[in-house]
Protein backbone atom coordinates (compact mmCIF):
# COMPACT_ATOMS: atom_id res chain seq x y z
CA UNK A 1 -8.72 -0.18 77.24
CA UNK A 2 -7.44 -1.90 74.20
CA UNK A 3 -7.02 -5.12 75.80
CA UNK A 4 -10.73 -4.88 77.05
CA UNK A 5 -11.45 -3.69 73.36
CA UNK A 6 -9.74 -7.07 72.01
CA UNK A 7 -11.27 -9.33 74.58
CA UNK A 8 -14.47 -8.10 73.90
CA UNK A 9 -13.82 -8.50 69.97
CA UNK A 10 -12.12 -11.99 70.10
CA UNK A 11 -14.04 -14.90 68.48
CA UNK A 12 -15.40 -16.99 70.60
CA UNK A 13 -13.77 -20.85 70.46
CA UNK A 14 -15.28 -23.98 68.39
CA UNK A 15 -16.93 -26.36 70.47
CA UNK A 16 -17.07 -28.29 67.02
CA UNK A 17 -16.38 -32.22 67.28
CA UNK A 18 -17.31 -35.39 68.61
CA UNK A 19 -16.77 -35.76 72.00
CA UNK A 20 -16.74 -38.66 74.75
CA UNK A 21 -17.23 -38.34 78.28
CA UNK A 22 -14.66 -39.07 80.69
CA UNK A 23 -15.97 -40.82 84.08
CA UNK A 24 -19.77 -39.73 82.48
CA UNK A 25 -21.19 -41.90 86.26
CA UNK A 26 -18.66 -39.86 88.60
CA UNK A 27 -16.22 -40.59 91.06
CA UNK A 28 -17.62 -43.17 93.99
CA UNK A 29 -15.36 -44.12 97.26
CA UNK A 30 -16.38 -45.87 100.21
CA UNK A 31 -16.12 -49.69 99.45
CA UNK A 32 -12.97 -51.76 99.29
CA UNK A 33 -11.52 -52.97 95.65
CA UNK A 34 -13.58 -55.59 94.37
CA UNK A 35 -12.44 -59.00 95.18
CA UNK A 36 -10.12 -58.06 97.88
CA UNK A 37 -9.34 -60.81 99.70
CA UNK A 38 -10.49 -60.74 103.86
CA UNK A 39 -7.93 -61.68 106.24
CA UNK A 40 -8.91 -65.34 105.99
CA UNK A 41 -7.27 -64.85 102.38
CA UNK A 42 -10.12 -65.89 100.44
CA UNK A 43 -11.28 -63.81 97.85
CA UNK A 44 -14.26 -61.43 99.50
CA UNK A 45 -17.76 -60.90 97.80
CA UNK A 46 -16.91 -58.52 95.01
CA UNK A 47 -18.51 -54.89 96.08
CA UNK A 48 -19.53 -51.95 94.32
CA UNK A 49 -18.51 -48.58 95.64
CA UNK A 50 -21.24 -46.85 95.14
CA UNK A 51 -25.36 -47.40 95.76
CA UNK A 52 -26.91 -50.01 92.63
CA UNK A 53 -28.60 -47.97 90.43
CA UNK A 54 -32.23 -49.32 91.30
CA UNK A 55 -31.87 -47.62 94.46
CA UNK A 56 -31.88 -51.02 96.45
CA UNK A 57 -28.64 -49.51 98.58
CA UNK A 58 -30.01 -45.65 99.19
CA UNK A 59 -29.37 -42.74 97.59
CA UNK A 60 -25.45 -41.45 96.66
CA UNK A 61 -24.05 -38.84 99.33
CA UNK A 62 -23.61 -36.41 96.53
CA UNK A 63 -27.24 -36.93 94.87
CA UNK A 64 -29.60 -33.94 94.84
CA UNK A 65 -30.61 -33.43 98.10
CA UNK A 66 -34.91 -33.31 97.32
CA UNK A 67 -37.47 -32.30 99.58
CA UNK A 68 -39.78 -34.59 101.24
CA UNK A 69 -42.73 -34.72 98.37
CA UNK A 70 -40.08 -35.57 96.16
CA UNK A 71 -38.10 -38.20 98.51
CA UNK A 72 -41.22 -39.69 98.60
CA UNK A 73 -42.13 -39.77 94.38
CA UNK A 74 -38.10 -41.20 94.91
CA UNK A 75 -38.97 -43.98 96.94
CA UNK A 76 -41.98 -44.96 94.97
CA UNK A 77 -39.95 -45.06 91.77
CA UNK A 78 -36.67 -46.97 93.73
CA UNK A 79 -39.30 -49.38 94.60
CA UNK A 80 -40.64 -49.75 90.87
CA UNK A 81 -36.97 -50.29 89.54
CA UNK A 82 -36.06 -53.04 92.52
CA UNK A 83 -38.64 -55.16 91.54
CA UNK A 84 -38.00 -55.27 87.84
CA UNK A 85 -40.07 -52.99 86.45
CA UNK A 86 -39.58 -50.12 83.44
CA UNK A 87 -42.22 -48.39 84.59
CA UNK A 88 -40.16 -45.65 85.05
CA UNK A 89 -37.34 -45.99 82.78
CA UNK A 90 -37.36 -43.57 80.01
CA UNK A 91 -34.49 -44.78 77.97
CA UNK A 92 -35.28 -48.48 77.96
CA UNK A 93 -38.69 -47.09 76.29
CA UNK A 94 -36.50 -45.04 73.98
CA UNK A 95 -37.41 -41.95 75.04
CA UNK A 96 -34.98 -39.11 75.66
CA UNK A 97 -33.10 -38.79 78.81
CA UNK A 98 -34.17 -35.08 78.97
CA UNK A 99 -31.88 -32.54 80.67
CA UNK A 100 -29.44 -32.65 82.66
CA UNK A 101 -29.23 -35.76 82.25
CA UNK A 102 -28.51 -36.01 78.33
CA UNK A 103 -25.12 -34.55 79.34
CA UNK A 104 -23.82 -37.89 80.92
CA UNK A 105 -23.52 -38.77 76.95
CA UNK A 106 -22.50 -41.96 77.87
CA UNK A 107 -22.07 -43.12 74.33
CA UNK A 108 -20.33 -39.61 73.15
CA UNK A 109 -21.90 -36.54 71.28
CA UNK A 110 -21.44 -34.01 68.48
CA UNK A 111 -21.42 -30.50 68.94
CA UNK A 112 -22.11 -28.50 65.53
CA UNK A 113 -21.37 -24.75 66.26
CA UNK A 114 -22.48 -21.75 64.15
CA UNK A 115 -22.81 -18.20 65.08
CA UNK A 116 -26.33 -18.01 66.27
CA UNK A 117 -26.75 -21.49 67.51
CA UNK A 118 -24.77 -25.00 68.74
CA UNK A 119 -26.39 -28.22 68.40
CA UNK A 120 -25.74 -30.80 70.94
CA UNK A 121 -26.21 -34.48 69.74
CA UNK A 122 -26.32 -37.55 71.78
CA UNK A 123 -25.03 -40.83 70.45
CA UNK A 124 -27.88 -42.29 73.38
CA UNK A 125 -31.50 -42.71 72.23
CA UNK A 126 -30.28 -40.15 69.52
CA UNK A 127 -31.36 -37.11 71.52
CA UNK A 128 -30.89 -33.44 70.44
CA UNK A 129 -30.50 -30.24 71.82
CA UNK A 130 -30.12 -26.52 70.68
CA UNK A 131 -28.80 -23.91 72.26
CA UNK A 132 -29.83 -20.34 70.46
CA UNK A 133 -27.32 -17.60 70.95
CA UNK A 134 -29.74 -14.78 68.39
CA UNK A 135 -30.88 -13.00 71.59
CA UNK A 136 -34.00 -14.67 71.54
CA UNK A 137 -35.51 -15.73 74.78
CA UNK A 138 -37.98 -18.31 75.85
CA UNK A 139 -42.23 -17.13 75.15
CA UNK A 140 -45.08 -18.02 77.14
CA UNK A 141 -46.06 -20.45 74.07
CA UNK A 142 -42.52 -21.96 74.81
CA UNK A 143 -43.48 -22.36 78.08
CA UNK A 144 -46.08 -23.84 78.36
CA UNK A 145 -45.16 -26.59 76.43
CA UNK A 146 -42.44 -28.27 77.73
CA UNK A 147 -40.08 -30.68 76.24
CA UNK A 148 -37.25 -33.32 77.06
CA UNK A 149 -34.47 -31.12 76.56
CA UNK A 150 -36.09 -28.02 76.91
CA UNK A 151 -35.14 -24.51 75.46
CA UNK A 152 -32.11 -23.52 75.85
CA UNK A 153 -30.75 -19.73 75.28
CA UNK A 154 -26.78 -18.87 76.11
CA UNK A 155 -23.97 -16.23 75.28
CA UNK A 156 -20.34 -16.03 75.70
CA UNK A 157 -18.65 -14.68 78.62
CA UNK A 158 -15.11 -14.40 77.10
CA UNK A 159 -14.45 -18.48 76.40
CA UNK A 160 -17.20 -19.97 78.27
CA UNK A 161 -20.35 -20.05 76.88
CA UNK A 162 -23.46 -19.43 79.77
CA UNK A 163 -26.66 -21.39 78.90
CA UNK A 164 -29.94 -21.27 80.46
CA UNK A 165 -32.06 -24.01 79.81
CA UNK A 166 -36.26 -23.80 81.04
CA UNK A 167 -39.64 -25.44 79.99
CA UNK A 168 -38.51 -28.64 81.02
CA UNK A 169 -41.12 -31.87 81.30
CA UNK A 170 -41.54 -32.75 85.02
CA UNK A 171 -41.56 -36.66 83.91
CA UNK A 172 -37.96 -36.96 83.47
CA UNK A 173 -34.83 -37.22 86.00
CA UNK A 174 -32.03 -34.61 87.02
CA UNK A 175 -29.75 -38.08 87.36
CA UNK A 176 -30.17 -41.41 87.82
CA UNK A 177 -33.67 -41.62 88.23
CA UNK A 178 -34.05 -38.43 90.76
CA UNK A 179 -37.10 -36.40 89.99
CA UNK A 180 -38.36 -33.07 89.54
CA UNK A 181 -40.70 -30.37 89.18
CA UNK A 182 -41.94 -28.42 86.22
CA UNK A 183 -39.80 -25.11 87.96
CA UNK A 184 -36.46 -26.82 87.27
CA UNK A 185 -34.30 -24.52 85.55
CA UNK A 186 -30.67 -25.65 84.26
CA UNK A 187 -27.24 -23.24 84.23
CA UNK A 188 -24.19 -24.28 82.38
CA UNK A 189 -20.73 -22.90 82.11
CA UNK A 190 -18.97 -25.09 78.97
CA UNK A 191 -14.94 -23.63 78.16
CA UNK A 192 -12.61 -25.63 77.26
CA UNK A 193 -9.91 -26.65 79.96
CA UNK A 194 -7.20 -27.11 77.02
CA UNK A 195 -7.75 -28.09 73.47
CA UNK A 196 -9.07 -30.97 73.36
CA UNK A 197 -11.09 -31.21 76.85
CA UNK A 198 -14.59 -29.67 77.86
CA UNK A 199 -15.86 -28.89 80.77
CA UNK A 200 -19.65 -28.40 81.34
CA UNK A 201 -20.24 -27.19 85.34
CA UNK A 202 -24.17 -27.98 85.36
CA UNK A 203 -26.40 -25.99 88.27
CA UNK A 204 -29.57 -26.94 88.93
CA UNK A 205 -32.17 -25.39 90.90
CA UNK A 206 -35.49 -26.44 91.27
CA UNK A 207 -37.73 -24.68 94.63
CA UNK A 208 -40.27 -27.22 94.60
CA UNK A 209 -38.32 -30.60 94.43
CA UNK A 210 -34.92 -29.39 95.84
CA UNK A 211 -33.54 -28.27 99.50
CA UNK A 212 -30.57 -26.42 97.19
CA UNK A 213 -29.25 -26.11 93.95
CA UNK A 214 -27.21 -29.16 92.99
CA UNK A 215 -24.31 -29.02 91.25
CA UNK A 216 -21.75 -31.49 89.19
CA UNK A 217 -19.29 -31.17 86.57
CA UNK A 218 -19.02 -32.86 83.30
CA UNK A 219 -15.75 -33.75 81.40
CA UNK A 220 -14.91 -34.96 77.87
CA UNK A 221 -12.32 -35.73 75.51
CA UNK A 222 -12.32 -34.68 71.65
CA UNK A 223 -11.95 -37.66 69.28
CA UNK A 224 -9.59 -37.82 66.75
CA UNK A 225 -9.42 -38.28 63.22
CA UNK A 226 -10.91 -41.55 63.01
CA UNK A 227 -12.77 -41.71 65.83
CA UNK A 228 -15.15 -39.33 65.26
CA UNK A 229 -17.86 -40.83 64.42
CA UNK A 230 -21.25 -41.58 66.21
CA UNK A 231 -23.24 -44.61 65.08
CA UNK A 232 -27.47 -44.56 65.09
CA UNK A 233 -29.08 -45.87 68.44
CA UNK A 234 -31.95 -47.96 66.52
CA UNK A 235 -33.34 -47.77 70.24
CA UNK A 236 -37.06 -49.34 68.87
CA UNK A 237 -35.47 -52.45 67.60
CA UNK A 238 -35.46 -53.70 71.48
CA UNK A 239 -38.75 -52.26 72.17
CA UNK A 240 -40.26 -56.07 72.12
CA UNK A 241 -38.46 -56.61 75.38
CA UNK A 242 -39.75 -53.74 77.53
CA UNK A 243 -43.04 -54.47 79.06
């Protein structure tokens, strides 16, 4: 009982720092090394292991699985990206990458951690993200006026902290550029896996885009003193090239 007591009592830990992802575009197999040489010896066509990210080469294995409505809106957009356009490209129009997606973090992010709330901010397109810990939950108002990132509401369950995230704009991708419905809802179970690594197992489940929940894991590294710093993304300066 006193061990339950002191588990229940303990702070939770600091998130705190700047962080930078670790393999943020995930683990692809299939293809040989690039530049491999063929049994002729010359060197072969360098590959890539895993689809382009226009779509031209199909969809991943491990991409969320949609339904056929949103296969189709898939298609449509691969089709928009092969040809050249950024039609649908949020972040080369320096918009947010909206969630899940913000928590690639491809460039790195800060976590700032109080009490009642953490602050999650993206080196990319400079995007933000609170996560409210006071209790408070999500109103109709909130609702109905969804955002890029959402609202997110979390607690602690021991040393991993639980967030919810909801009111979600239906213009922005789960990855890559796979869409989604306004009923996508986001889970996340962050802990730390030792001191200086965190872990962010991301759940997604959305009835009207998905055939299942989709899940992947993110991973990053704390910088060090010295390296902790994130630089501004003065995204609009290249806004003359995006037609």
């Amino acid at each position: 009982m006193l061990n339950a007591q002191s588990s229940a009592d303990a702070s939770p830990p600091d998130f705190s720092g700047v962080y930078n992802p670790i393999n943020p575009f995930g683990n692809f197999r299939g293809g040989p090394p690039a530049g491999a040489a063929n049994k002729e010896g010359a060197p072969a066509r360098p590959t890539a292991s895993a689809p382009l990210s226009d779509g031209s080469q199909g969809r991943r294995p491990d991409a969320p699985s949609l339904t056929p409505e949103y296969m189709a809106k898939w298609q449509v957009i691969s089709k928009s990206r092969v040809s050249g356009s950024y039609e649908y490209d949020p972040v080369a129009k320096c918009l947010p990458p909206g969630m899940p997606a913000m928590m690639t973090m491809a460039y790195g992010m800060e976590i700032m951690q109080t009490k009642d709330k953490i602050t999650f901010f993206s080196e990319l397109n400079d995007a933000l993200r609170r996560v409210y810990l006071d209790g408070r939950k999500a109103t109709q108002k909130i609702m109905d006026d969804p955002t890029y990132a959402g609202y997110s509401t979390g607690h602690w369950e021991g040393d991993t902290l639980v967030v919810e995230t909801v009111a979600l704009r239906d213009d922005t991708f789960i990855e890559g550029f796979t869409p989604h419905s306004d009923a996508m809802t986001v889970h996340e179970r962050i802990r730390f896996l030792n001191s200086g690594l965190l872990e962010d197992h991301i759940t997604v489940t959305d009835p009207k885009a998905l055939t299942k929940p989709w899940e992947t894991v993110k991973t990053y590294r704390r910088a060090n003193k010295g390296q902790d710093e994130l630089r501004e993304f003065a995204c609009p300066e290249g806004q003359e090239s995006v037609k």
